[in-house]
Protein backbone atom coordinates (compact mmCIF):
# COMPACT_ATOMS: atom_id res chain seq x y z
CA UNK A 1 73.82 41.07 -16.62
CA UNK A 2 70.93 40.03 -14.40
CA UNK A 3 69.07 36.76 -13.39
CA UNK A 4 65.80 35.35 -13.87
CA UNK A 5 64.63 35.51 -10.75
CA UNK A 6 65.85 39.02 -9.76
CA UNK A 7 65.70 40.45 -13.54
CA UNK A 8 67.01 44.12 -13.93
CA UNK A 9 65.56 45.20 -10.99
CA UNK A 10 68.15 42.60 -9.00
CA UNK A 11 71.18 44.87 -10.59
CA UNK A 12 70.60 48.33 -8.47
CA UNK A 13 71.35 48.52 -4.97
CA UNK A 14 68.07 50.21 -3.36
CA UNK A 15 69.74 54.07 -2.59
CA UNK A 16 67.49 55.71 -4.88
CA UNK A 17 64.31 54.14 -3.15
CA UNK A 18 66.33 55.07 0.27
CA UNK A 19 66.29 59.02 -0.54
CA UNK A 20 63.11 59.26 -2.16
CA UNK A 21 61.59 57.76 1.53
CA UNK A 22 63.46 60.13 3.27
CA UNK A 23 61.96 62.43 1.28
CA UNK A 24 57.87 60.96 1.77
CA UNK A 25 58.69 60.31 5.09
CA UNK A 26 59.79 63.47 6.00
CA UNK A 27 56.57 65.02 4.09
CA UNK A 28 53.99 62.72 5.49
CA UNK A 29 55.34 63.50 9.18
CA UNK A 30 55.67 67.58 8.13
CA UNK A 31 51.76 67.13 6.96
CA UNK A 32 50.63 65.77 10.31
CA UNK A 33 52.27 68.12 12.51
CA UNK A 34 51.07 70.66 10.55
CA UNK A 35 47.26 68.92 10.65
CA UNK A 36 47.44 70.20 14.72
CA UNK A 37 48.55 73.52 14.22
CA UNK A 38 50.79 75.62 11.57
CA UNK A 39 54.58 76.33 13.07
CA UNK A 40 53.93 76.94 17.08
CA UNK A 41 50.69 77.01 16.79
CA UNK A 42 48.71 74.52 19.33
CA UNK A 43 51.69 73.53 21.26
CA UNK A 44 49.54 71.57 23.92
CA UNK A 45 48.44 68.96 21.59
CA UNK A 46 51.92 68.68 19.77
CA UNK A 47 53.66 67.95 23.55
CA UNK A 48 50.58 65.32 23.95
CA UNK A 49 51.71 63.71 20.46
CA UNK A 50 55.35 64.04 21.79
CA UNK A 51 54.09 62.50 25.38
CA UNK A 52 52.19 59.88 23.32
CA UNK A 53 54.48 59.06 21.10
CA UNK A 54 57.61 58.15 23.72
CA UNK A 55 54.97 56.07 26.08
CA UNK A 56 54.12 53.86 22.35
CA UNK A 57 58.50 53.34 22.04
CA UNK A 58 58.98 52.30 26.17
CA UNK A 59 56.23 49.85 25.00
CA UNK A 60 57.64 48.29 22.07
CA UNK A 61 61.09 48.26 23.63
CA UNK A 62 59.08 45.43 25.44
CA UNK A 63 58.65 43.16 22.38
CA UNK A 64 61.31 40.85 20.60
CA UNK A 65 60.63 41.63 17.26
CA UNK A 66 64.20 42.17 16.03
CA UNK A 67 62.65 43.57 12.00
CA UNK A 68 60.95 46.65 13.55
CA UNK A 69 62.67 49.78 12.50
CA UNK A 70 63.72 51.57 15.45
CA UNK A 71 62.54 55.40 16.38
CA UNK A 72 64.50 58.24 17.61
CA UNK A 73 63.04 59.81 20.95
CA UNK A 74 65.80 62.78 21.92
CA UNK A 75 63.45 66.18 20.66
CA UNK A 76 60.30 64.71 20.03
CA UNK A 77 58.40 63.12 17.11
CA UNK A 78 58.54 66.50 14.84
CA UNK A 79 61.77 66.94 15.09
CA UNK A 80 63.98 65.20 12.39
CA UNK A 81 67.30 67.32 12.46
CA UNK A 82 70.19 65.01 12.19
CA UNK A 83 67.97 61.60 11.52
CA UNK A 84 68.43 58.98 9.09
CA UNK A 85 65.93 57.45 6.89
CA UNK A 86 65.80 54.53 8.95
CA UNK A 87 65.23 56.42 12.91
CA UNK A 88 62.56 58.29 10.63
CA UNK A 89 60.82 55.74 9.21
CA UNK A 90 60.64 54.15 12.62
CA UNK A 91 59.01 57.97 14.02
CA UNK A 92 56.68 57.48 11.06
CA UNK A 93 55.84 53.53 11.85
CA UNK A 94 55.71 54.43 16.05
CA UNK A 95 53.39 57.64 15.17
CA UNK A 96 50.58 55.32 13.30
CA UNK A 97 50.75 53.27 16.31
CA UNK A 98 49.64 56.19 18.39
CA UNK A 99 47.55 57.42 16.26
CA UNK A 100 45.62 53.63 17.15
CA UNK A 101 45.24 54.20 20.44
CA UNK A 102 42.35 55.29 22.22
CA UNK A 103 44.24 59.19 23.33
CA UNK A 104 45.82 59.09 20.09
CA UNK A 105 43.01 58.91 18.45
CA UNK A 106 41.04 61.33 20.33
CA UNK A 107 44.10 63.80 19.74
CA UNK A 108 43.83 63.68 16.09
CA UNK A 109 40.86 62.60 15.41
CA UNK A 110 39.77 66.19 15.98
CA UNK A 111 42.58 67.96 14.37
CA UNK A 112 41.61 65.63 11.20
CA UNK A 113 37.97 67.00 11.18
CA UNK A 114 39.32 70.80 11.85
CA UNK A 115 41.00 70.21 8.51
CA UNK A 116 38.19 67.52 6.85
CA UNK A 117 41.08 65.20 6.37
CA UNK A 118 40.32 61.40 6.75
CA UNK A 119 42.69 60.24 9.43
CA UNK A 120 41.52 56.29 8.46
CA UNK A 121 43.07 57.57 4.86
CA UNK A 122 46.50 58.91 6.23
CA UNK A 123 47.28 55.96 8.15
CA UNK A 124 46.27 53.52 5.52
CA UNK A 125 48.53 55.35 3.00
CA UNK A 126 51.48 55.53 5.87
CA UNK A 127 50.82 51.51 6.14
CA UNK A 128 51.13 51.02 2.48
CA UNK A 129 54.23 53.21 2.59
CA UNK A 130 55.68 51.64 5.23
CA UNK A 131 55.22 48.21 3.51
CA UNK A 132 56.20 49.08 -0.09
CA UNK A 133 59.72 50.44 1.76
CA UNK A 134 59.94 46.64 3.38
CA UNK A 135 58.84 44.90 0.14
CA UNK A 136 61.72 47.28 -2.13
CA UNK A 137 64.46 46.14 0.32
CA UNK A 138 63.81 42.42 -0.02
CA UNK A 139 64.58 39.66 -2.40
CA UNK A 140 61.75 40.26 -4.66
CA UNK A 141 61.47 38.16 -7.64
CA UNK A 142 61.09 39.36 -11.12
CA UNK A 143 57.50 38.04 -12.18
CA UNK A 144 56.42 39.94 -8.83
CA UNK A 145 57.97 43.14 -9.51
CA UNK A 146 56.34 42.91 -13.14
CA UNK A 147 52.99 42.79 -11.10
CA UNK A 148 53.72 45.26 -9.10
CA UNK A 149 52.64 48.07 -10.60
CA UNK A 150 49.05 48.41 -9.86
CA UNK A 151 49.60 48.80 -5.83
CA UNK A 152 52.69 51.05 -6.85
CA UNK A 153 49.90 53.81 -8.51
CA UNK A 154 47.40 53.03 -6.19
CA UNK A 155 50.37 53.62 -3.73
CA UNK A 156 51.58 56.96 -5.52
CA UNK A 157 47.60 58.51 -6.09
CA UNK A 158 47.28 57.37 -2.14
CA UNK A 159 50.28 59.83 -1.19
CA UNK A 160 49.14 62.77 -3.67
CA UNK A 161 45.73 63.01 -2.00
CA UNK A 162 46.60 62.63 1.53
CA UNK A 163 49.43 63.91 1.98
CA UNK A 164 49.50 67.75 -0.16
């Protein structure tokens, strides 16, 4: 029922792993709007995120990078009513971009120290996130899956800390 190079893990079609990001993904961007400012709270900053985060998609629209996934824009960053997993995780991937940048960083930096949350530690954990999603939807073989499961915990303890 399943090969040698895939193993068991070669025999489920990735849905599972597909709801359970929607899930984290939906979480981790909950957690960092709520990092600025509970509900309407600090409405400024959260139109600066909004601001920051459409200038960071007009400039990747500029690259050729086909594998990128690609982020909604219509009601802002926050706002994830009728968005797939995929348009998320590209909100969540085009957010840690902005966070990079020199205004982004200002922005949240201080929000972060408001709430003595690392923001180095939330976008290290959204990386790893990011790239355990990529890593579960390819052709991963067997012996690598078995070894997999330090960086999965490390991965899992990563979320539970940073992201409440």
């Amino acid at each position: 029922m399943s090969d040698k190079v895939s193993g068991i893990h070669g025999m489920f079609p990735p849905e599972g792993i597909h709801t359970f990001r929607l899930g984290l993904y939906k979480t981790l961007l909950n957690t960092v709007y709520n990092l600025i400012g509970p509900k309407n709270q600090k409405k400024s900053d959260k139109e600066l995120i909004d601001k920051l985060h459409l200038a960071t998609v007009v400039g990747m629209k500029r690259q050729s990078e086909l594998d990128i996934p690609h982020p909604v824009v219509r009601n802002g960053v926050m706002d994830g009513t009728g968005i797939g997993v995929n348009k998320r995780r590209g909100n969540v991937l085009v957010l840690m971009i902005a966070m990079k940048t020199s205004g982004g960083r200002k922005l949240f930096e201080k929000h972060c120290k408001r709430n003595k949350v690392s923001m180095m530690k939330i976008i290290k954990t959204t990386v790893l996130l990011l790239a355990c999603n990529k890593w579960c939807h390819s052709n991963v073989p067997r012996s690598e899956v078995d070894l997999s499961d330090p960086a999965s915990t490390q991965l899992k303890r990563m979320i539970l800390k940073n992201f409440p």
